[in-house]
N, C-alpha and C. Protein backbone atom coordinates (compact mmCIF):
# COMPACT_ATOMS: atom_id res chain seq x y z
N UNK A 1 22.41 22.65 -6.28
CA UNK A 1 21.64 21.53 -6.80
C UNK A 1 21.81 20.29 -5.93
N UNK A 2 22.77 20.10 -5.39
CA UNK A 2 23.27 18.69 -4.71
C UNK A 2 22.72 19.07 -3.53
N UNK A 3 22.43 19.94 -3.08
CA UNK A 3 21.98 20.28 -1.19
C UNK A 3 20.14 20.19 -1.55
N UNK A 4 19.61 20.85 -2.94
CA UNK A 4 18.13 20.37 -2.60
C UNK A 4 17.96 18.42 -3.03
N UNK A 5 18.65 18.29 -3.94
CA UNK A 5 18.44 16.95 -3.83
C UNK A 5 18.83 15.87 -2.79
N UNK A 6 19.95 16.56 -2.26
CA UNK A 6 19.72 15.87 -0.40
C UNK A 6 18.38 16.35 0.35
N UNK A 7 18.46 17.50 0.20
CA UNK A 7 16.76 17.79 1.13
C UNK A 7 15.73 17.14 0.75
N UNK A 8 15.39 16.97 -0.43
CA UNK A 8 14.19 16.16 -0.89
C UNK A 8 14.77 14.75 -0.56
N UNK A 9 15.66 13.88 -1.22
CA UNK A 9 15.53 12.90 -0.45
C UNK A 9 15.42 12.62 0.97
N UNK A 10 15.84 13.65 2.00
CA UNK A 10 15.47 13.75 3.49
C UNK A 10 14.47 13.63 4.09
N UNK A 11 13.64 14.15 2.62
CA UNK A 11 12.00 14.55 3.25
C UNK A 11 10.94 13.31 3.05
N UNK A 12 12.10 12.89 1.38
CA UNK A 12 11.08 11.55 1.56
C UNK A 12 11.13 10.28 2.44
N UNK A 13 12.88 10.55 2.88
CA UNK A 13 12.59 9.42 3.78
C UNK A 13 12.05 9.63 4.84
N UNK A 14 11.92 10.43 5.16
CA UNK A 14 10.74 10.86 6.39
C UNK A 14 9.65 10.65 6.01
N UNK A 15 9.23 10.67 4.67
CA UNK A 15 7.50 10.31 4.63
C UNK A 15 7.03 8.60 4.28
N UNK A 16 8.33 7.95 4.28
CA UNK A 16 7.92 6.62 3.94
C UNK A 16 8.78 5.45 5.13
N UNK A 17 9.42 6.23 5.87
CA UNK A 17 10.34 5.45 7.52
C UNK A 17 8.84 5.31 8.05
N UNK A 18 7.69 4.23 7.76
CA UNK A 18 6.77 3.75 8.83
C UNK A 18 7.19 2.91 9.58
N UNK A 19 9.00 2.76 9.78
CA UNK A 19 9.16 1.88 10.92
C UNK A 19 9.02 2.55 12.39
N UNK A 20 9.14 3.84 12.40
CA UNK A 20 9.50 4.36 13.54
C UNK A 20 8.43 4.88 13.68
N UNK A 21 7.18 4.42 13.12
CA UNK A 21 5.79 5.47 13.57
C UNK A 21 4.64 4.22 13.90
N UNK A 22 4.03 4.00 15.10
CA UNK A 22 2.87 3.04 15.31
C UNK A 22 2.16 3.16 14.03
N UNK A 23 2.25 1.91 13.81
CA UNK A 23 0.62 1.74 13.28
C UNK A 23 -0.16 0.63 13.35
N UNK A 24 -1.58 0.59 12.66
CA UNK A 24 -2.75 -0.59 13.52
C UNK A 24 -2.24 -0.98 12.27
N UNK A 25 -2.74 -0.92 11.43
CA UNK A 25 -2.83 -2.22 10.07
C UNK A 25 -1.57 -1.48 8.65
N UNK A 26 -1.73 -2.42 8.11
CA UNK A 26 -0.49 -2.55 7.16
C UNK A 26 -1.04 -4.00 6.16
N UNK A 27 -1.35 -3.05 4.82
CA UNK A 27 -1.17 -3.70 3.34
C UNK A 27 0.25 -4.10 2.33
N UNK A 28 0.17 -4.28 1.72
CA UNK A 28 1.11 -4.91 0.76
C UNK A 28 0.78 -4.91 -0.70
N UNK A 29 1.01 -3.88 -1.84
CA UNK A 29 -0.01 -4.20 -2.94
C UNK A 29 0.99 -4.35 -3.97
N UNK A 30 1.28 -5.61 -4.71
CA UNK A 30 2.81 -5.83 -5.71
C UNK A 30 1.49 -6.01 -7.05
N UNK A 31 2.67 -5.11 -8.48
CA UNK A 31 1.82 -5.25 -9.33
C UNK A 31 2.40 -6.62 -10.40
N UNK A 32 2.23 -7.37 -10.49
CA UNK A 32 2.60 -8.82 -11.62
C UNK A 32 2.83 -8.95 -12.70
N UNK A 33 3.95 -9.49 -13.07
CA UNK A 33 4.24 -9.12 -14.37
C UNK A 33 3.22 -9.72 -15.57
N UNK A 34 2.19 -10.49 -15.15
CA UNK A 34 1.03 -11.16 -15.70
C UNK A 34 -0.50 -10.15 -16.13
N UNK A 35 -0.11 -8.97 -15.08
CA UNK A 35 -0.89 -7.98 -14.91
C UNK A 35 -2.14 -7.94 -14.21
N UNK A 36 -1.85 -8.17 -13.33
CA UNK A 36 -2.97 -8.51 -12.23
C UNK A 36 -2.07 -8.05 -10.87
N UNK A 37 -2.57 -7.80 -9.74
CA UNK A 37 -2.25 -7.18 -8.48
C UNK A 37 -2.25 -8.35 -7.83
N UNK A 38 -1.56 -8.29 -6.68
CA UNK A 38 -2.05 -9.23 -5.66
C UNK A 38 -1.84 -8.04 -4.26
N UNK A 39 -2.90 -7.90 -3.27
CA UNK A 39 -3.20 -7.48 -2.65
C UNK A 39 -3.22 -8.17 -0.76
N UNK A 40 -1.89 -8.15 -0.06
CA UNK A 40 -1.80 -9.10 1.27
C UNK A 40 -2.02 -8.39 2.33
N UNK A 41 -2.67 -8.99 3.22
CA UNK A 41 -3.01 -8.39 4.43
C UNK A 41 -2.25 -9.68 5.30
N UNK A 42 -2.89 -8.98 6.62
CA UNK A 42 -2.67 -9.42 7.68
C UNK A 42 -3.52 -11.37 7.43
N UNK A 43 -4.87 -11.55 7.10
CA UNK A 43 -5.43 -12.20 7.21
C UNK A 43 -5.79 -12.99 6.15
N UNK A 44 -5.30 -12.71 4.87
CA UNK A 44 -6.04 -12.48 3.49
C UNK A 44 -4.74 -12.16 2.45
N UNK A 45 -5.05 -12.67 1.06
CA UNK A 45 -3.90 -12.67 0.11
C UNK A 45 -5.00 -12.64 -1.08
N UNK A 46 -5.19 -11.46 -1.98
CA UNK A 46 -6.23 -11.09 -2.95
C UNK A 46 -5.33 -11.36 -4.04
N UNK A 47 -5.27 -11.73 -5.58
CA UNK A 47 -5.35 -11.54 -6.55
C UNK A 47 -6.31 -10.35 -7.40
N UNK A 48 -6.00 -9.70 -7.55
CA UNK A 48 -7.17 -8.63 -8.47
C UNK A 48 -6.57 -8.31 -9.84
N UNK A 49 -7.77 -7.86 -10.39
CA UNK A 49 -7.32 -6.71 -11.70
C UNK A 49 -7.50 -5.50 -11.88
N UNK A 50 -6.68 -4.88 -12.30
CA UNK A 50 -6.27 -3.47 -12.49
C UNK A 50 -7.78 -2.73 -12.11
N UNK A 51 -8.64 -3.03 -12.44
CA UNK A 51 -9.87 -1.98 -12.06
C UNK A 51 -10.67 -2.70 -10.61
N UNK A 52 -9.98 -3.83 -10.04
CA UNK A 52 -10.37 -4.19 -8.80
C UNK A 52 -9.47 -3.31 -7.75
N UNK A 53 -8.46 -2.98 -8.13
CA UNK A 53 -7.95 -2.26 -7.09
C UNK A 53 -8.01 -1.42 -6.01
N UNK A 54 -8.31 -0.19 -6.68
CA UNK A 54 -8.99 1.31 -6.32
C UNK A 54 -10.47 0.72 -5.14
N UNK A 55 -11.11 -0.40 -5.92
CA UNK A 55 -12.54 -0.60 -5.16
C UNK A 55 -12.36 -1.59 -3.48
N UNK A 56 -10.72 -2.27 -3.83
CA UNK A 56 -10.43 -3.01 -2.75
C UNK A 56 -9.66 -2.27 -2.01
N UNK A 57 -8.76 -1.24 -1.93
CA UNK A 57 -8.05 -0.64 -1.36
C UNK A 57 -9.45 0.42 -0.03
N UNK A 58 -10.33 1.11 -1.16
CA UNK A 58 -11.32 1.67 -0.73
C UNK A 58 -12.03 0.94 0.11
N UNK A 59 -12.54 -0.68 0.03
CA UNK A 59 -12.97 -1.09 1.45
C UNK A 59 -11.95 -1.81 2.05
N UNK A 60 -10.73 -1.60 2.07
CA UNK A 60 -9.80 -1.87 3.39
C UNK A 60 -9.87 -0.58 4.06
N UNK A 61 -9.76 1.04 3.44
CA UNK A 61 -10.11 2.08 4.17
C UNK A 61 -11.03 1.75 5.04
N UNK A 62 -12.26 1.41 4.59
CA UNK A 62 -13.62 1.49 5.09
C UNK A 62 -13.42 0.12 6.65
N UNK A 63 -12.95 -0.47 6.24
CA UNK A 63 -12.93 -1.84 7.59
C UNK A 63 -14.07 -2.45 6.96
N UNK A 64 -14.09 -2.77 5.63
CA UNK A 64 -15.17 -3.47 5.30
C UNK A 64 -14.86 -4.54 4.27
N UNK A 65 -13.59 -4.50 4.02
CA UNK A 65 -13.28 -5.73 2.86
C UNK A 65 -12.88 -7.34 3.40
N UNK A 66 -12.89 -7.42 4.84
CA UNK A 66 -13.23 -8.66 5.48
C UNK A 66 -14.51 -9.35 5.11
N UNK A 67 -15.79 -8.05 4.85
CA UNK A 67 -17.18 -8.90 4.76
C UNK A 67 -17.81 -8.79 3.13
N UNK A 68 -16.40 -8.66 2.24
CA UNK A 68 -17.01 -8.84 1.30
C UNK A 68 -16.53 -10.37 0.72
N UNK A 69 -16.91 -10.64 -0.20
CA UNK A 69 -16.97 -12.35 -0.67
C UNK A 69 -16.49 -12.16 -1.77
């Protein structure tokens, strides 16, 4: 029991160490104890609510939530 729960934690820190892996862009999404998100980028600091999320995350995928208002 103690050797898979070292392996799994091994594995996850391998899937979440993005220090040691390039990358172009990098979010930040903290949830508030007020209940609302706030959402930080590089350029930009969002406030949202719980059902803005999913739709803002989806155009940071896209490279398109710079040109929305």
């Amino acid at each position: 029991m103690k050797k898979e729960l070292q392996k799994l934690r091994e594995e996850r820190k391998n899937l979440w160490d993005v220090s040691s892996k390039p990358h172009k862009r990098m979010i930040e999404l903290k949830e508030l104890e007020d209940g609302t998100y706030s959402m930080i980028g590089f350029a930009w600091d969002l406030t949202l609510k719980k059902k803005e999320v999913k739709e803002a995350v989806d155009y940071w995928l896209k490279g398109k939530l710079e040109k929305q208002s």
